[in-house]
C-alpha atoms as a PDB file:
ATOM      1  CA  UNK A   1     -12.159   0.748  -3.510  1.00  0.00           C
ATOM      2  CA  UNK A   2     -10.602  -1.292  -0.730  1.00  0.00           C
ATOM      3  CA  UNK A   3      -7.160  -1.233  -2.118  1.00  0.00           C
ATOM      4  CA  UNK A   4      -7.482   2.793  -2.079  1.00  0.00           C
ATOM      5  CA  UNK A   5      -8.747   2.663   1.761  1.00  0.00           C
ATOM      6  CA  UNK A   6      -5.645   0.094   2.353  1.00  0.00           C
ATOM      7  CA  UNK A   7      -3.293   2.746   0.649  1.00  0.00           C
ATOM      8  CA  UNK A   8      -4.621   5.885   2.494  1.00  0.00           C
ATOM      9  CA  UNK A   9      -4.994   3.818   5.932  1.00  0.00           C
ATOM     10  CA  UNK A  10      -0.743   2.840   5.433  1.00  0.00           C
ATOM     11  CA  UNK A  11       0.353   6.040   4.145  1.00  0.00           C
ATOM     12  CA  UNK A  12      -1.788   7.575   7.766  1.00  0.00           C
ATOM     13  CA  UNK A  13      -0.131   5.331   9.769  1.00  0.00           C
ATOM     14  CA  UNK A  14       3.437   5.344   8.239  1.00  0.00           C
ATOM     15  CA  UNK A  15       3.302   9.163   7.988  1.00  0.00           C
ATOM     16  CA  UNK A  16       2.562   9.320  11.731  1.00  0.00           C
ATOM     17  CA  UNK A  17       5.387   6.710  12.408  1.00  0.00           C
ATOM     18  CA  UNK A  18       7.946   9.401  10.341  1.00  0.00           C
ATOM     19  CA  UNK A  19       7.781   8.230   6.657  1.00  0.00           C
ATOM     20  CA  UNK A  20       6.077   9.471   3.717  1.00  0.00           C
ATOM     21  CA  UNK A  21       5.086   6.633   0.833  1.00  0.00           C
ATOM     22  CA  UNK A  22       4.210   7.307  -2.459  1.00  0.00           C
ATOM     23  CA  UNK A  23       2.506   4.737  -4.733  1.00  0.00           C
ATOM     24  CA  UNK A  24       2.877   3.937  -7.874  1.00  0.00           C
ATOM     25  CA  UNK A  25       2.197   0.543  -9.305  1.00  0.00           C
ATOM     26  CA  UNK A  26       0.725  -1.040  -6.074  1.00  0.00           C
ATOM     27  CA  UNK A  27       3.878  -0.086  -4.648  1.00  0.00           C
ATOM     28  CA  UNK A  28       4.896   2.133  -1.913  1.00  0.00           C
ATOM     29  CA  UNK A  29       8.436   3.927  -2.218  1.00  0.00           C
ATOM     30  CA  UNK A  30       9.504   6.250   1.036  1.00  0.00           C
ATOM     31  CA  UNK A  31       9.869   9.636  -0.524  1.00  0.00           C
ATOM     32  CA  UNK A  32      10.781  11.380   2.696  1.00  0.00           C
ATOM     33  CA  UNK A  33      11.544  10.686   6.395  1.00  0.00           C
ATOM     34  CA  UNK A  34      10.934  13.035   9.590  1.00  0.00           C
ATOM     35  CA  UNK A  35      13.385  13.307  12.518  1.00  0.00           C
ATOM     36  CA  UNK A  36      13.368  15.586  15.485  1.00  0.00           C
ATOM     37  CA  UNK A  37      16.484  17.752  15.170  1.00  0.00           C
ATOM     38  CA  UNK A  38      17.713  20.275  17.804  1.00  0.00           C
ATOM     39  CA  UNK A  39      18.899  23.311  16.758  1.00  0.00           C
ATOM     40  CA  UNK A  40      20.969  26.166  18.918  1.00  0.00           C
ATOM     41  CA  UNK A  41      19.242  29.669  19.380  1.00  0.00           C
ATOM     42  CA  UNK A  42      20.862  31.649  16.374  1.00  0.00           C
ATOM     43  CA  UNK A  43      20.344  28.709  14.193  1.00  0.00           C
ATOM     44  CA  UNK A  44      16.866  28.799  14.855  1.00  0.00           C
ATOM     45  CA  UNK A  45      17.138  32.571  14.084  1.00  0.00           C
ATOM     46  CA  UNK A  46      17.732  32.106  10.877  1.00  0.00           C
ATOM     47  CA  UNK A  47      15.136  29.288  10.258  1.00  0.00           C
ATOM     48  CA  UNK A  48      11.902  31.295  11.737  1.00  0.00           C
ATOM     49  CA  UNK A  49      12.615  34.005   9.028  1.00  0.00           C
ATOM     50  CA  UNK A  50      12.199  31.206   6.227  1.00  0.00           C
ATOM     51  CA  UNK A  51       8.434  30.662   5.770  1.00  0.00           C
ATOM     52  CA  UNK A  52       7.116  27.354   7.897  1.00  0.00           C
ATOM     53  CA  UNK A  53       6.222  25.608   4.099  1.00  0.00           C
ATOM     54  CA  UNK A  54       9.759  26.118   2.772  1.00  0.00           C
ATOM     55  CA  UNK A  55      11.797  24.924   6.073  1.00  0.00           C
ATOM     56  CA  UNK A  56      12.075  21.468   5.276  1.00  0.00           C
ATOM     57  CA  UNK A  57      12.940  21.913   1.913  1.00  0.00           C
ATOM     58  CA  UNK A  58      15.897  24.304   2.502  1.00  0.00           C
ATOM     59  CA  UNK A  59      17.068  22.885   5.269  1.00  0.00           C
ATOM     60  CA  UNK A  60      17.182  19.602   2.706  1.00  0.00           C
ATOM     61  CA  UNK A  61      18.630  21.197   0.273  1.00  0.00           C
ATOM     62  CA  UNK A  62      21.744  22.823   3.162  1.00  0.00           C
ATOM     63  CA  UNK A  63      22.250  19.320   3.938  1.00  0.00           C
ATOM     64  CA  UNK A  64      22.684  18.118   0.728  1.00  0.00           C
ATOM     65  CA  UNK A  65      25.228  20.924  -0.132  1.00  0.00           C
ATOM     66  CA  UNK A  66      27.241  20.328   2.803  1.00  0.00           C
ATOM     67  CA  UNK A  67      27.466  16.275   2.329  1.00  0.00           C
ATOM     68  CA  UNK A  68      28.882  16.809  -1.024  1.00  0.00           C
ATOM     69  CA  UNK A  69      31.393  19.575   0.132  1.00  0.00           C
ATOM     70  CA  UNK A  70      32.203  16.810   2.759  1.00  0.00           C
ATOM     71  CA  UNK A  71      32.621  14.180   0.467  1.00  0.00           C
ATOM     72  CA  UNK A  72      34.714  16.323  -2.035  1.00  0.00           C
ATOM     73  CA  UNK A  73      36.723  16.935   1.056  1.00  0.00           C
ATOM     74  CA  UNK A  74      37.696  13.779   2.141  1.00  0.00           C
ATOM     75  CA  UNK A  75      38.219  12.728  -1.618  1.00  0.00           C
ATOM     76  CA  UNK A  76      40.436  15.034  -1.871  1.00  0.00           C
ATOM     77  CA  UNK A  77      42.320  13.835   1.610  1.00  0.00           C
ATOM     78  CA  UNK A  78      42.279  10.743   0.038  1.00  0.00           C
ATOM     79  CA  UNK A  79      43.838  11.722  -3.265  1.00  0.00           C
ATOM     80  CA  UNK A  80      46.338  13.069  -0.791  1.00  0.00           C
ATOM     81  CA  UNK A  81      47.111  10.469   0.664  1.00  0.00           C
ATOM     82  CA  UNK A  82      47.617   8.166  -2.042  1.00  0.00           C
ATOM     83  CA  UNK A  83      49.823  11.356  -3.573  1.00  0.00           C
ATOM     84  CA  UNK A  84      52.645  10.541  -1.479  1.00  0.00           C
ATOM     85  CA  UNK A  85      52.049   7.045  -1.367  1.00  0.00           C
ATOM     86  CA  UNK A  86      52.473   6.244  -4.912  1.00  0.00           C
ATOM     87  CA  UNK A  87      56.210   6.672  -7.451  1.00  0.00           C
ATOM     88  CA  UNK A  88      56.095  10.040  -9.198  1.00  0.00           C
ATOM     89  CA  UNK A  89      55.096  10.049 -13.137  1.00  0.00           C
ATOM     90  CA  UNK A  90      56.677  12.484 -15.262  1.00  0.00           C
ATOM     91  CA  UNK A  91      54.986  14.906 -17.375  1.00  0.00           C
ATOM     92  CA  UNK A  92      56.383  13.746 -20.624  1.00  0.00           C
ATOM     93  CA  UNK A  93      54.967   9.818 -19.183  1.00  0.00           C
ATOM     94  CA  UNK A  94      51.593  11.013 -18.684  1.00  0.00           C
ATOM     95  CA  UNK A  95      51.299  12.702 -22.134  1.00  0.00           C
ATOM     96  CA  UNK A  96      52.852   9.086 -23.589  1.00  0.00           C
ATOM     97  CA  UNK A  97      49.569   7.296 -22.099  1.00  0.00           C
ATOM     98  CA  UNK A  98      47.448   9.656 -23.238  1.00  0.00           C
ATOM     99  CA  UNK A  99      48.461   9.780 -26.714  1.00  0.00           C
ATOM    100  CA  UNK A 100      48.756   5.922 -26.146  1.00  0.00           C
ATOM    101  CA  UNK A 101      44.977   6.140 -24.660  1.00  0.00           C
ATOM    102  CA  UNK A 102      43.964   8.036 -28.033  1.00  0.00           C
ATOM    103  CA  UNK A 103      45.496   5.710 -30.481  1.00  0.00           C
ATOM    104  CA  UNK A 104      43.738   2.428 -29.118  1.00  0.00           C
ATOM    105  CA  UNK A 105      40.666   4.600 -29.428  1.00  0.00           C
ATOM    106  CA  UNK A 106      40.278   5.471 -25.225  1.00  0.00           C
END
């Protein structure tokens, strides 16, 4: 019984202080974190249409769409990069290591 008071009086406090804990196991794992964000006029537009339960989530879920577009991006500047960095392979090369690759059981 004290170990469930000890739980519910840290996830209280830590949910106040911005984090959310989940326990399993005697142990707590964040799950979630709140920040303060500010947000222009016709971005905030948008957002009061979406009902107040299901901001959070989409707003998640826009975030984590545009980090991987970002990060697809700039692997793709990087592939770039290296492009023109590197000696040019010929087609008839590339099939040899493949068919190479195949042989050797790749």
């Amino acid at each position: 019984m004290l170990a469930l008071w000890i739980r519910t009086l840290c996830f209280n406090f830590d949910s106040v202080r911005g984090s959310v804990y989940t326990y399993t196991h005697d142990k707590a794992e964040a799950v979630s974190r709140r920040i303060n964000v500010i947000i222009d006029d016709d971005t905030w537009g948008l957002l009061e249409k979406i009902p107040s339960g299901e901001r959070s989530r989409t707003v998640n879920q826009a975030l984590r769409i545009w980090a991987q577009r970002r990060r697809r991006r700039d692997a793709v500047a990087d592939m770039d990069s290296l492009r023109t960095q590197l000696p040019k392979v010929s087609t008839a090369e590339v099939v040899r290591w493949i068919r190479e690759d195949r042989e050797h059981g790749h």
